[in-house]
Protein backbone atom coordinates (compact mmCIF):
# COMPACT_ATOMS: atom_id res chain seq x y z
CA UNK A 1 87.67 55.99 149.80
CA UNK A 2 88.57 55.27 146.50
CA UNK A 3 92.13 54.79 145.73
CA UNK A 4 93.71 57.72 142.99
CA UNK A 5 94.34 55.63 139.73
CA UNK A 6 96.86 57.16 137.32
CA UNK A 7 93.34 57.52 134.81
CA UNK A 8 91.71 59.68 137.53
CA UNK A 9 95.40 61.70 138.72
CA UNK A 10 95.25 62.71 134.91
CA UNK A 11 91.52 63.45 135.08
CA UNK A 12 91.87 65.65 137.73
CA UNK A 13 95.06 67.35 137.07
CA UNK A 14 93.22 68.70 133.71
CA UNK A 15 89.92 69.44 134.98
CA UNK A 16 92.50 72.23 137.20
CA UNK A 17 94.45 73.56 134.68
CA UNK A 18 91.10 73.81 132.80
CA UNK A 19 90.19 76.04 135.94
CA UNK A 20 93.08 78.18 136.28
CA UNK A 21 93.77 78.84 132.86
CA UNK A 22 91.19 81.34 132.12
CA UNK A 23 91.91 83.08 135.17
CA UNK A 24 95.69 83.37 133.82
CA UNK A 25 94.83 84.35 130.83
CA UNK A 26 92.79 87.16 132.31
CA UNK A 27 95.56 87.98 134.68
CA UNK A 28 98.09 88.54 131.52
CA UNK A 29 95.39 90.60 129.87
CA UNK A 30 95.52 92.99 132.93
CA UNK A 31 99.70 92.99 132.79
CA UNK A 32 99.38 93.93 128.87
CA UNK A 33 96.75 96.91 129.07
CA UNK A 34 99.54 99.61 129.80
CA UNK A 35 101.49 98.91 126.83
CA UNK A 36 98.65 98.52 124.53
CA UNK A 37 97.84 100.75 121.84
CA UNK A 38 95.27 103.54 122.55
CA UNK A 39 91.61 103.22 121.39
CA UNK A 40 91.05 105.06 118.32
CA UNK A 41 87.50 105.89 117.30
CA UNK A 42 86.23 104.23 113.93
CA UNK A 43 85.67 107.50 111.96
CA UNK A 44 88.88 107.79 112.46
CA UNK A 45 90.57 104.60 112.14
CA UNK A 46 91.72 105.04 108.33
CA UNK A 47 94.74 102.18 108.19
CA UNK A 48 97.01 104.62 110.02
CA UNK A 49 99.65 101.60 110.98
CA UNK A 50 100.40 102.14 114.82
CA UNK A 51 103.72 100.26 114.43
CA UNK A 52 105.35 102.76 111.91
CA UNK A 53 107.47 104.14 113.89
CA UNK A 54 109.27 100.68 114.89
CA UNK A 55 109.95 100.00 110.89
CA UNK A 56 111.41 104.15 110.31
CA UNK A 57 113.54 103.68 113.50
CA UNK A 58 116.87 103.49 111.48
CA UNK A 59 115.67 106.58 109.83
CA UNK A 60 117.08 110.04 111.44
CA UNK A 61 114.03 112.14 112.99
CA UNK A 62 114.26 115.48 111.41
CA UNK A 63 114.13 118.23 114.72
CA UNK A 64 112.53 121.02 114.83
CA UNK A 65 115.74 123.28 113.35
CA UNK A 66 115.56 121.13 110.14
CA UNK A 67 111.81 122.63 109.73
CA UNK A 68 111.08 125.59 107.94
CA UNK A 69 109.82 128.40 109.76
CA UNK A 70 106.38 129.96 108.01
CA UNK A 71 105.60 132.98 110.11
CA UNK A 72 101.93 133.52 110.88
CA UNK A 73 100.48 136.78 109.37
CA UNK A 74 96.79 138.07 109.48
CA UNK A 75 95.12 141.11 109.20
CA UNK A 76 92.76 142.21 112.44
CA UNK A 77 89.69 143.17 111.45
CA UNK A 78 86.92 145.28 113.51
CA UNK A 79 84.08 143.38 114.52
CA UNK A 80 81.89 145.28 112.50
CA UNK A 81 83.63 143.95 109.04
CA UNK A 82 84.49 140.39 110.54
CA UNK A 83 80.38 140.28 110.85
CA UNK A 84 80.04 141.80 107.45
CA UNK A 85 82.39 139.47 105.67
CA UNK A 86 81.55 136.51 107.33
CA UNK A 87 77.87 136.92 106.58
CA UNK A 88 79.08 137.95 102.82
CA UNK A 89 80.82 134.36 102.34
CA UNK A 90 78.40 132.33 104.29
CA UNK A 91 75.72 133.35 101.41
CA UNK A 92 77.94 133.15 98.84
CA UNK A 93 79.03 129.36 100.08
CA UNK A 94 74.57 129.00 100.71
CA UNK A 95 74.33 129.12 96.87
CA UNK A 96 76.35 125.65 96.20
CA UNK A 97 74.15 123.14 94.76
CA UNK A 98 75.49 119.43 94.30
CA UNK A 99 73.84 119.75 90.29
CA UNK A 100 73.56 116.83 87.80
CA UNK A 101 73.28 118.82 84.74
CA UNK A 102 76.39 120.28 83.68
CA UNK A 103 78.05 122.34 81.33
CA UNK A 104 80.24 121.51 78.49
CA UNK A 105 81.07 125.10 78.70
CA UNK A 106 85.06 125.48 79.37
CA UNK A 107 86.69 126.78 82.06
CA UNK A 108 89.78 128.82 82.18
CA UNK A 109 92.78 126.32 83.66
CA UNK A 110 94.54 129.42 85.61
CA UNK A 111 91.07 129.51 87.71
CA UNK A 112 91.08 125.07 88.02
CA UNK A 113 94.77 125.61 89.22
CA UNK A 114 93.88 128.40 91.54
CA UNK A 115 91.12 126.39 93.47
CA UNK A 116 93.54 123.07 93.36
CA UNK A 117 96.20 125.36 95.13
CA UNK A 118 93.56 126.41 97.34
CA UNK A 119 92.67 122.91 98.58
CA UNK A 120 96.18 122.23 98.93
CA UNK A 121 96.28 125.24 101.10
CA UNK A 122 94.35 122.36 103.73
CA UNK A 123 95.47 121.33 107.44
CA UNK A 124 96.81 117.58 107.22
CA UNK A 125 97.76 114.87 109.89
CA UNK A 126 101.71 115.48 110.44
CA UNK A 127 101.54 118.33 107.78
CA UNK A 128 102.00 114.92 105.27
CA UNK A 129 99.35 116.46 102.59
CA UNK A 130 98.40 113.35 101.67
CA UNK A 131 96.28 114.34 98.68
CA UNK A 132 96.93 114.20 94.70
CA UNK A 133 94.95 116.07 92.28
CA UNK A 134 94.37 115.05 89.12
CA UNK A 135 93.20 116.65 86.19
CA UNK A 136 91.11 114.99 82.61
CA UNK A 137 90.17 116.40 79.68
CA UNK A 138 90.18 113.95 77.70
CA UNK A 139 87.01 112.68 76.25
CA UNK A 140 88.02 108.91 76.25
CA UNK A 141 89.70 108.92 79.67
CA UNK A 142 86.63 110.59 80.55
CA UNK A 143 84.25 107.97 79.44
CA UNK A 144 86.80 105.00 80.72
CA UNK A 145 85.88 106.72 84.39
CA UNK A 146 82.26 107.16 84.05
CA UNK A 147 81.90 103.43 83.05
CA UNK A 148 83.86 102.76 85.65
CA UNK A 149 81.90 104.87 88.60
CA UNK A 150 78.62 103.80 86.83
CA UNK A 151 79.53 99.80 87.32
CA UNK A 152 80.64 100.64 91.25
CA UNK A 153 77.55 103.34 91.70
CA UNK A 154 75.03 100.53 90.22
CA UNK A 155 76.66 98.31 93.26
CA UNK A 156 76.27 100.73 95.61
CA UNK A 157 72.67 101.17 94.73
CA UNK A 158 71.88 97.52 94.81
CA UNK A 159 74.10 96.26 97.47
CA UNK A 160 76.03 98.29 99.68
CA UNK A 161 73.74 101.29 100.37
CA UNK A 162 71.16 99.20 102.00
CA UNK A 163 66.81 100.01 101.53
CA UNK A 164 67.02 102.92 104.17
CA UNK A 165 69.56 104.73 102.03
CA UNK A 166 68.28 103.77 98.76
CA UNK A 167 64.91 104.81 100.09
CA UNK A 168 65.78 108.46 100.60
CA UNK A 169 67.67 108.98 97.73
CA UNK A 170 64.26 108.39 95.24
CA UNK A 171 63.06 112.35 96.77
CA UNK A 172 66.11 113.40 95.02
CA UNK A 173 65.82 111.20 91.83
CA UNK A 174 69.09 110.07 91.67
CA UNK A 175 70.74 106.99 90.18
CA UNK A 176 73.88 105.31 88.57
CA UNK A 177 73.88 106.78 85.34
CA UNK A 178 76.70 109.87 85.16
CA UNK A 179 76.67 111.01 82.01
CA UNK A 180 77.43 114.48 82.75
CA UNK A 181 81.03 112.96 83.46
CA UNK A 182 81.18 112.79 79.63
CA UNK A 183 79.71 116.44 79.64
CA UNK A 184 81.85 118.36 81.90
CA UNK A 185 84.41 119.56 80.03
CA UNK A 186 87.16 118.82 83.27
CA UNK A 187 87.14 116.27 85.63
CA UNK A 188 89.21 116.58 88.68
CA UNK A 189 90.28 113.47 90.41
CA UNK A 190 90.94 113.39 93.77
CA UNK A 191 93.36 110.77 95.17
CA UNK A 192 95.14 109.90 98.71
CA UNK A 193 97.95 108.68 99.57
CA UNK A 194 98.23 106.22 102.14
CA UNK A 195 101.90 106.07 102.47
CA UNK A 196 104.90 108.40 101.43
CA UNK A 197 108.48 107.74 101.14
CA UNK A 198 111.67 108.58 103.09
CA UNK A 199 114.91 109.73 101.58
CA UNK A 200 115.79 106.28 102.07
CA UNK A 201 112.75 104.76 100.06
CA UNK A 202 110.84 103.38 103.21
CA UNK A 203 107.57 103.51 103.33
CA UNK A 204 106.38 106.61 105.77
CA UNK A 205 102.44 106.56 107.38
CA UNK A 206 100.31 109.51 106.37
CA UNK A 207 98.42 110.01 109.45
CA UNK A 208 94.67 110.58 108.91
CA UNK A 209 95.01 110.61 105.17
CA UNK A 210 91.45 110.10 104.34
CA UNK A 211 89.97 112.97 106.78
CA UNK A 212 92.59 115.12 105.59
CA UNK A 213 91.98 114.37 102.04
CA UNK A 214 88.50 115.03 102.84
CA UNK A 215 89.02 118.48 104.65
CA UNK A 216 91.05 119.21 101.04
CA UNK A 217 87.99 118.33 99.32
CA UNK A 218 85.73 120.74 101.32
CA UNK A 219 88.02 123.50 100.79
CA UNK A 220 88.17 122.37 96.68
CA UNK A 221 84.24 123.24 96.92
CA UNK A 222 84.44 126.31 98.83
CA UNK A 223 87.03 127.69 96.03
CA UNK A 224 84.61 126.49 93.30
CA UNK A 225 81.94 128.29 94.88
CA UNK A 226 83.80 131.36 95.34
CA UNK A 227 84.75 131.77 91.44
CA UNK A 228 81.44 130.68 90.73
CA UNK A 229 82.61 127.90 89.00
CA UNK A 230 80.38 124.98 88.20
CA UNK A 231 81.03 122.06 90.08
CA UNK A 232 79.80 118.69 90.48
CA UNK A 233 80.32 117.10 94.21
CA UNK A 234 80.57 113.22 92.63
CA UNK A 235 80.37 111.10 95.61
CA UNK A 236 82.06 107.76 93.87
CA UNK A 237 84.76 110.20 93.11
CA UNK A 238 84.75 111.34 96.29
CA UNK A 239 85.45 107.55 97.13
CA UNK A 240 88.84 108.54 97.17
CA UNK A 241 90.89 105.89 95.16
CA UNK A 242 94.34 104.56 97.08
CA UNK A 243 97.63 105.33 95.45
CA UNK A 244 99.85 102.70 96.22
């Protein structure tokens, strides 16, 4: 038998550690999976930062007194009209056409404030209404944000969509070029906000922001629709840009 030589002691004491270790490693996996943070599908996985609540712990929860109560009111309608007036708005909403020819014809601003209320009027993560609506007339502003969705459209096209995407697009001869951006007499800009503040001026998580921005956005067309108001549903706008 070969005697142990301090060379083949070391040797051997790494070759078990090099053993064991994975094994340990796997065993404080195991220890940490209670505590970890739950799974969160990817649609909705929108930067939300799990560990808010650790930063706003100085900050005094508001309970449920400090909220204001909004009683629920609704009027109960017989089946026969709830059948009636669904069908009515179901064919009304069946006429909306994403268009790329657009009017320079103006629109009255009491009806573009009435359908902004009405997509502020939208469910939110937390009730944080993480949206900001903005409004341009302006012809130059206008053009600064067509050049602007034209350079990140052309990208799109070329680069990010992919061939499969790009591919079914050509049946509905679309492309980068936007100039009814410079047509449309308004543009509304749709924003969300990824963070608020506290009273304090800490940062506060909007939960969700860009589904609820996007739920906003629905109800934005839907009120378009309604006032037969022509509307353009510009997907790079729709891109919603982060305020920060």
């Amino acid at each position: 038998m070969l005697p142990l030589t301090p060379v083949l002691v070391a040797v051997v004491c790494i070759l078990i550690v090099w053993i064991f270790k994975p094994a340990d490693r796997s065993l404080r996996r195991k220890k940490r999976e209670p505590g970890a943070p739950p799974w969160v599908d990817e649609d909705l996985n929108d930067s939300t930062d799990l560990h808010q609540g650790q930063e706003d712990a100085d900050e005094r929860p508001e309970s449920e007194e400090d909220v204001e109560h909004i009683p629920f009111s609704h009027t109960r309608y017989p089946e026969k009209e709830m059948a009636k007036r669904s069908q009515e708005f179901y064919e009304l909403l069946n006429k909306r056409r994403s268009v790329r020819f657009i009017s320079n014809e103006q629109v009255p601003m009491e009806v573009i404030n009435n359908v902004i209320k009405a997509a502020g009027t939208a469910p939110s993560g937390a009730h944080t209404e993480p949206w900001t609506f903005v409004l341009v007339k302006d012809p130059d502003v206008k053009h600064k944000i067509r050049e602007i969705i034209e350079k990140e459209e052309e990208i799109n096209y070329m680069k990010r969509m992919g061939h499969r995407w790009v591919t079914d697009l050509k049946k509905l001869r679309t492309n980068w070029v936007k100039e009814y951006l410079d047509t449309a007499p308004v543009l509304i800009l749709i924003f969300k906000q990824v963070h608020g503040f506290t009273p304090s001026g800490r940062k506060k998580v909007h939960y969700y922001n860009e589904i609820s921005v996007s739920i906003a956005c629905g109800i934005l067309l839907a009120a378009l629709q309604v006032t037969q108001t022509i509307v353009l549903k510009e997907l790079a706008l729709a891109s919603f840009l982060n305020l920060q």
